[in-house]
N, C-alpha and C. Protein backbone atom coordinates (compact mmCIF):
# COMPACT_ATOMS: atom_id res chain seq x y z
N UNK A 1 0.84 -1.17 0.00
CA UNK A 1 0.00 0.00 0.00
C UNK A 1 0.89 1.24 0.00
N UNK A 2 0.78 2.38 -1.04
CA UNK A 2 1.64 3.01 -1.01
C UNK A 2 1.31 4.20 0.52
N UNK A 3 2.34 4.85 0.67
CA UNK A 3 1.88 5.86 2.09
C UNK A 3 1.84 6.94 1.22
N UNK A 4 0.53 7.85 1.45
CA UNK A 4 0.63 9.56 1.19
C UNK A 4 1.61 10.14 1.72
N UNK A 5 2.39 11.63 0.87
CA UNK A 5 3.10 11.68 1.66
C UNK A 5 2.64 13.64 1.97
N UNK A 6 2.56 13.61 3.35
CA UNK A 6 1.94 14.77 3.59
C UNK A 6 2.47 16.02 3.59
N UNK A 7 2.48 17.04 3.49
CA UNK A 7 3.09 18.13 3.51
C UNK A 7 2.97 18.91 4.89
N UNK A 8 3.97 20.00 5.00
CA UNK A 8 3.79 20.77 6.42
C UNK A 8 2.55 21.08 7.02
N UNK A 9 1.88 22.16 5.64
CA UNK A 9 0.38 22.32 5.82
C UNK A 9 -0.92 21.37 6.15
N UNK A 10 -0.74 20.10 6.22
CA UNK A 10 -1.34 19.10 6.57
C UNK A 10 -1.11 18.72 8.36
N UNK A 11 0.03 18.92 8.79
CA UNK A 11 0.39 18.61 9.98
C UNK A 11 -0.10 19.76 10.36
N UNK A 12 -0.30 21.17 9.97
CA UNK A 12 -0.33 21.84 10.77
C UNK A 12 -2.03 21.72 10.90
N UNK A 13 -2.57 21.98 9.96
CA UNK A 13 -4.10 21.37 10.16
C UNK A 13 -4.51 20.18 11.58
N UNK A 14 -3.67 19.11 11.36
CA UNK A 14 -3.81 18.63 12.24
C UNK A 14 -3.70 18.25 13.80
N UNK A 15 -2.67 19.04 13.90
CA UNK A 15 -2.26 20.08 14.67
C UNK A 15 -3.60 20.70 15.86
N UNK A 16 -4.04 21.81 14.53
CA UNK A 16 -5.47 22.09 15.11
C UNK A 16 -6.41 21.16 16.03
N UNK A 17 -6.30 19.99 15.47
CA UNK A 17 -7.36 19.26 15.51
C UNK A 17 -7.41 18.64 16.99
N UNK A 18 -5.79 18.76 16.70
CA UNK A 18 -5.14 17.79 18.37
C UNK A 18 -5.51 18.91 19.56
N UNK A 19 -4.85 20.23 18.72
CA UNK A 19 -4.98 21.31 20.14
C UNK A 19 -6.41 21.57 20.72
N UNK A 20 -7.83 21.53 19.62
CA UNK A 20 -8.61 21.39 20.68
C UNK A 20 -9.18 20.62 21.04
N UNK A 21 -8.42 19.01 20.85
CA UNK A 21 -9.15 17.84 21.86
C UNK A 21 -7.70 17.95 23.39
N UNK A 22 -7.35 18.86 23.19
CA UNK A 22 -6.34 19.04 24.26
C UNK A 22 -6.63 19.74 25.87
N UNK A 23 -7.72 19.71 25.68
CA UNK A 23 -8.45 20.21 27.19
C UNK A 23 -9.47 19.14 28.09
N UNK A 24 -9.44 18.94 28.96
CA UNK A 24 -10.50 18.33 29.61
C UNK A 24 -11.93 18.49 29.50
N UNK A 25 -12.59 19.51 29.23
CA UNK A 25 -13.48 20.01 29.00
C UNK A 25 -13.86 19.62 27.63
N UNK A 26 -13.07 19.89 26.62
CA UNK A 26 -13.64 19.60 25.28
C UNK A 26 -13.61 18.31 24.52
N UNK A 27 -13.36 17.18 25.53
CA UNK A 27 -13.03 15.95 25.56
C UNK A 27 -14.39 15.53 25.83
N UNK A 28 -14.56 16.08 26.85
CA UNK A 28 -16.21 15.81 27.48
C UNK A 28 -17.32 15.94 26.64
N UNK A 29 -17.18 17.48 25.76
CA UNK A 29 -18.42 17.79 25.47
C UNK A 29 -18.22 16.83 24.01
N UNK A 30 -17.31 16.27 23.49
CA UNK A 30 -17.22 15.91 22.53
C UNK A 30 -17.85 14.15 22.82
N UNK A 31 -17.58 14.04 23.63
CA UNK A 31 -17.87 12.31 24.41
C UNK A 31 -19.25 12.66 24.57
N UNK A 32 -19.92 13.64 25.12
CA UNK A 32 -21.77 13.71 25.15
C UNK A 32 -22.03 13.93 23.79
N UNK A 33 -21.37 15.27 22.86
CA UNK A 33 -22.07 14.75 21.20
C UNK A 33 -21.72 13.61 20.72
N UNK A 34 -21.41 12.83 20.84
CA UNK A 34 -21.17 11.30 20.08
C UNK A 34 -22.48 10.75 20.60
N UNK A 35 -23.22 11.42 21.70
CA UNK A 35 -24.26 10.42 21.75
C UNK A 35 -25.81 11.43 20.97
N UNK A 36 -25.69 12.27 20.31
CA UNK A 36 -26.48 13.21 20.08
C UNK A 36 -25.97 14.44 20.56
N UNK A 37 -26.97 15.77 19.54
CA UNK A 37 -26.92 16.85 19.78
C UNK A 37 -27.22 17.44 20.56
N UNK A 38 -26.30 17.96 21.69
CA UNK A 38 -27.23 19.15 22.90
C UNK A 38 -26.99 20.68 22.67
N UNK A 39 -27.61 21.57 23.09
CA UNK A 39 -27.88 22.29 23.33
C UNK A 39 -26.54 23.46 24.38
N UNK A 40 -26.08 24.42 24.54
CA UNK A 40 -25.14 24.98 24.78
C UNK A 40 -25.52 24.61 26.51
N UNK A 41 -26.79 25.18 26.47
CA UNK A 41 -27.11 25.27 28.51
C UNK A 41 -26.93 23.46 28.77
N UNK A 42 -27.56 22.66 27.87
CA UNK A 42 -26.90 21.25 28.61
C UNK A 42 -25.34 21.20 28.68
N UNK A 43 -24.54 21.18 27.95
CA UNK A 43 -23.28 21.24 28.10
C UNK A 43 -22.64 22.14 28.81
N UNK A 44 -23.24 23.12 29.21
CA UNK A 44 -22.40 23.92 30.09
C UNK A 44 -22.60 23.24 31.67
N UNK A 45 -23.81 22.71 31.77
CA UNK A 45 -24.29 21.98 32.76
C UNK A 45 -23.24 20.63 33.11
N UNK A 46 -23.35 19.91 32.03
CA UNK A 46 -22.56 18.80 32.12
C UNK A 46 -21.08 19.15 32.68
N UNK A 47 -20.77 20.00 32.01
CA UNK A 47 -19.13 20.40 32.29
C UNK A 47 -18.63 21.13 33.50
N UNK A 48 -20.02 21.80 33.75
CA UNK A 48 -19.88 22.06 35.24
C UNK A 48 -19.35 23.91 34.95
N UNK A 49 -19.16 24.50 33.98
CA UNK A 49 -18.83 25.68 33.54
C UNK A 49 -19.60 26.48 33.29
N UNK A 50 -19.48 27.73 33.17
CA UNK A 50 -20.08 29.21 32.48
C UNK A 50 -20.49 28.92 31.26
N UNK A 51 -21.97 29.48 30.50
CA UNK A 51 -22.27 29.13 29.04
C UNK A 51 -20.88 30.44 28.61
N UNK A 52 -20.65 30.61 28.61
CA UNK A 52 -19.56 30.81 27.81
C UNK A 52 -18.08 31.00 28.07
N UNK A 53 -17.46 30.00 28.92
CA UNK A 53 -16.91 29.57 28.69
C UNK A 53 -16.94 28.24 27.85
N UNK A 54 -18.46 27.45 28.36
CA UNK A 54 -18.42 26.49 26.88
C UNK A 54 -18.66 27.11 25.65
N UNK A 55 -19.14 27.99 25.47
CA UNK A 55 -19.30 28.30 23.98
C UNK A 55 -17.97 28.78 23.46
N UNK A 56 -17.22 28.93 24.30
CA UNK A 56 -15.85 29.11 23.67
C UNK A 56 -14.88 27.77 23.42
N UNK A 57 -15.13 26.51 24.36
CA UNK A 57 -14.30 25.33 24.07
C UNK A 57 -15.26 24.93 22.76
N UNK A 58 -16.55 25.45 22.44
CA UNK A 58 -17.28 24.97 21.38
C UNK A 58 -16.77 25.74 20.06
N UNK A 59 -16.50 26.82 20.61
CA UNK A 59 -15.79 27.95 18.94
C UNK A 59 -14.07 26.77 18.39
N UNK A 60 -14.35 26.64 19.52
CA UNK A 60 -12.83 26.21 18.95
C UNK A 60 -12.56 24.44 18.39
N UNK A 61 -13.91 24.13 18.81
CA UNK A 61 -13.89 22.83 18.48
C UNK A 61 -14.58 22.74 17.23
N UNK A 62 -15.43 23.36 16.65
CA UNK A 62 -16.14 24.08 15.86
C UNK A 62 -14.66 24.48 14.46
N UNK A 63 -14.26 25.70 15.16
CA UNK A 63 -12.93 26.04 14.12
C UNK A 63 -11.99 24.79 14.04
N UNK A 64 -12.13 23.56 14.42
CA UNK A 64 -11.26 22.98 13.91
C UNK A 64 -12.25 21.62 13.23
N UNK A 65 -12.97 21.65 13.11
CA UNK A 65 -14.34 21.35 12.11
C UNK A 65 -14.27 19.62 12.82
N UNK A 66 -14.50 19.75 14.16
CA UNK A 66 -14.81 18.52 14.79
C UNK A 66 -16.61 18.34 15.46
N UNK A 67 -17.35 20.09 15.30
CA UNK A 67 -18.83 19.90 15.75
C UNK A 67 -18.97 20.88 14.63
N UNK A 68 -20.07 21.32 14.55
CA UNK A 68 -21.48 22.25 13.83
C UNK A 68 -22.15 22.19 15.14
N UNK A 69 -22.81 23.60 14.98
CA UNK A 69 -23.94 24.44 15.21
C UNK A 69 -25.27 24.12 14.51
N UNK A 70 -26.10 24.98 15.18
CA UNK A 70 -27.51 24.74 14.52
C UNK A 70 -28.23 25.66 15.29
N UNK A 71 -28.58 27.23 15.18
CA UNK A 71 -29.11 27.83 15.96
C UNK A 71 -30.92 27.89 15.63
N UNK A 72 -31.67 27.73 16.59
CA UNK A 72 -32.93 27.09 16.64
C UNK A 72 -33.65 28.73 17.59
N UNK A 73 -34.27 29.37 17.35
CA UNK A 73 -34.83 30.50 17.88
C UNK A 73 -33.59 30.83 18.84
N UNK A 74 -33.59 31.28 20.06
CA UNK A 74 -32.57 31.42 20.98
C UNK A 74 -31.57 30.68 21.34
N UNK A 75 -31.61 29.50 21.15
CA UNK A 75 -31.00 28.15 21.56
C UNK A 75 -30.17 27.92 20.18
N UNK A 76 -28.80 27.35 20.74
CA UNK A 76 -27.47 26.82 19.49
C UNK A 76 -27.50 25.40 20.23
N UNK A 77 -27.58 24.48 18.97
CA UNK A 77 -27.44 23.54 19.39
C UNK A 77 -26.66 22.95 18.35
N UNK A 78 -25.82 21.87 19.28
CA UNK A 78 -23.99 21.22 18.59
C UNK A 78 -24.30 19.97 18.10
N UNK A 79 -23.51 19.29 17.09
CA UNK A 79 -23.36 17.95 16.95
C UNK A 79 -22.52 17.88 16.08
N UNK A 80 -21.56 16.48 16.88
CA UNK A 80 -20.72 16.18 16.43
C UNK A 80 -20.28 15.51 14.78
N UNK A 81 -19.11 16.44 14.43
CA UNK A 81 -19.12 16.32 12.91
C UNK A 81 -18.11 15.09 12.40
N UNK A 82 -17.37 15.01 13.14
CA UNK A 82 -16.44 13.77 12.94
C UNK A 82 -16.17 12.48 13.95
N UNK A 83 -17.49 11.74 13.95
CA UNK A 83 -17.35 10.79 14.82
C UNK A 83 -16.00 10.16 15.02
N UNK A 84 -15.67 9.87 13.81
CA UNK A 84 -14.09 9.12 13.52
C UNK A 84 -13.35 9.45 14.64
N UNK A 85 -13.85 10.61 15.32
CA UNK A 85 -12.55 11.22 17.12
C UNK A 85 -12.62 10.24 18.02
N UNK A 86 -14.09 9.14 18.05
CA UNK A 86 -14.75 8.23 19.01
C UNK A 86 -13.46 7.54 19.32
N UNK A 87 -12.59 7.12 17.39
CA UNK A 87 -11.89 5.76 17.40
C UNK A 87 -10.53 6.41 17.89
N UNK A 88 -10.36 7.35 18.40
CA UNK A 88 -9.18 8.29 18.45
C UNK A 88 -9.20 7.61 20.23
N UNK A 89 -10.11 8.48 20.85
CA UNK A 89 -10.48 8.15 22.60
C UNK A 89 -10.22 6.47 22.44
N UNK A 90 -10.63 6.00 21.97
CA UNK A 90 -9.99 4.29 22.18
C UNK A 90 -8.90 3.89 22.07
N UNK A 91 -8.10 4.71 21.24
CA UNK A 91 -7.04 4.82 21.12
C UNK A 91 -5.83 4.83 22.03
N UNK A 92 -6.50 5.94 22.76
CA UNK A 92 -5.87 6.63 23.82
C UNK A 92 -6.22 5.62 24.82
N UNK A 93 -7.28 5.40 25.10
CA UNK A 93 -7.64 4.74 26.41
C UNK A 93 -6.94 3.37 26.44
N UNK A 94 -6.22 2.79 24.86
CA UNK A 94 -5.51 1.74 25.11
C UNK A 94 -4.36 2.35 25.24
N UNK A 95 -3.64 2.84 25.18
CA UNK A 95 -2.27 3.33 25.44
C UNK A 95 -2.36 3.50 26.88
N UNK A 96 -3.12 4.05 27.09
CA UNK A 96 -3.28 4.53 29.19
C UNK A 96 -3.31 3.13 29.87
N UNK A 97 -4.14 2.47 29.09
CA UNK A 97 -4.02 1.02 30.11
C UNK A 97 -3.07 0.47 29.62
N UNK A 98 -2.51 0.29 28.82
CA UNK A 98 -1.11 -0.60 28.52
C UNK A 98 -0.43 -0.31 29.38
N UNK A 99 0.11 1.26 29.93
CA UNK A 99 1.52 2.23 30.70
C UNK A 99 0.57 1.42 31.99
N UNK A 100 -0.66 1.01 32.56
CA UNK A 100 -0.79 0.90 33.94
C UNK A 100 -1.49 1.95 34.45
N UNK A 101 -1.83 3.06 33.78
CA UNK A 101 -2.72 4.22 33.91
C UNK A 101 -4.01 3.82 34.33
């Protein structure tokens, strides 16, 4: 199978992608959209934070094109755009238990 071979601009994209699953918080809200779309006030709830401070781990998860929006009269509501992150967290969660984590 041949390998693509990527350029700088590709890493740095991805890059993005890593920096905002790089918080605790946006790990979370990304683990509740995998199960459906909520709403900004549920997730701020869940996370235990200010609606905007989530709407800001959401701008940024958003700018790195891992959720969409959907604003509905007053209410924005999220869902997740690249499930494919699900197989990422498994990922991880085998590496953590391998080290004994």
């Amino acid at each position: 199978m041949a390998r693509i071979q990527l350029k700088p601009v590709h890493f740095k994209a991805q890059a993005q992608v890593f920096k905002a699953l790089g918080h605790p918080g946006r790990l979370l809200i990304v683990d509740e959209l995998s199960r459906g779309e909520r709403c900004v006030c549920d997730l701020a709830a869940l996370v235990g934070s200010e609606m905007p401070t989530v709407s800001r781990h959401l701008s940024i998860l958003k700018n790195a094109g891992i959720v969409d929006d959907d604003k509905r009269g007053t209410q924005v509501f999220y869902r997740l755009m690249t499930p494919c992150v699900m197989n990422f967290f498994k990922c991880v969660s085998a590496v953590r238990n391998r080290e004994g984590a």
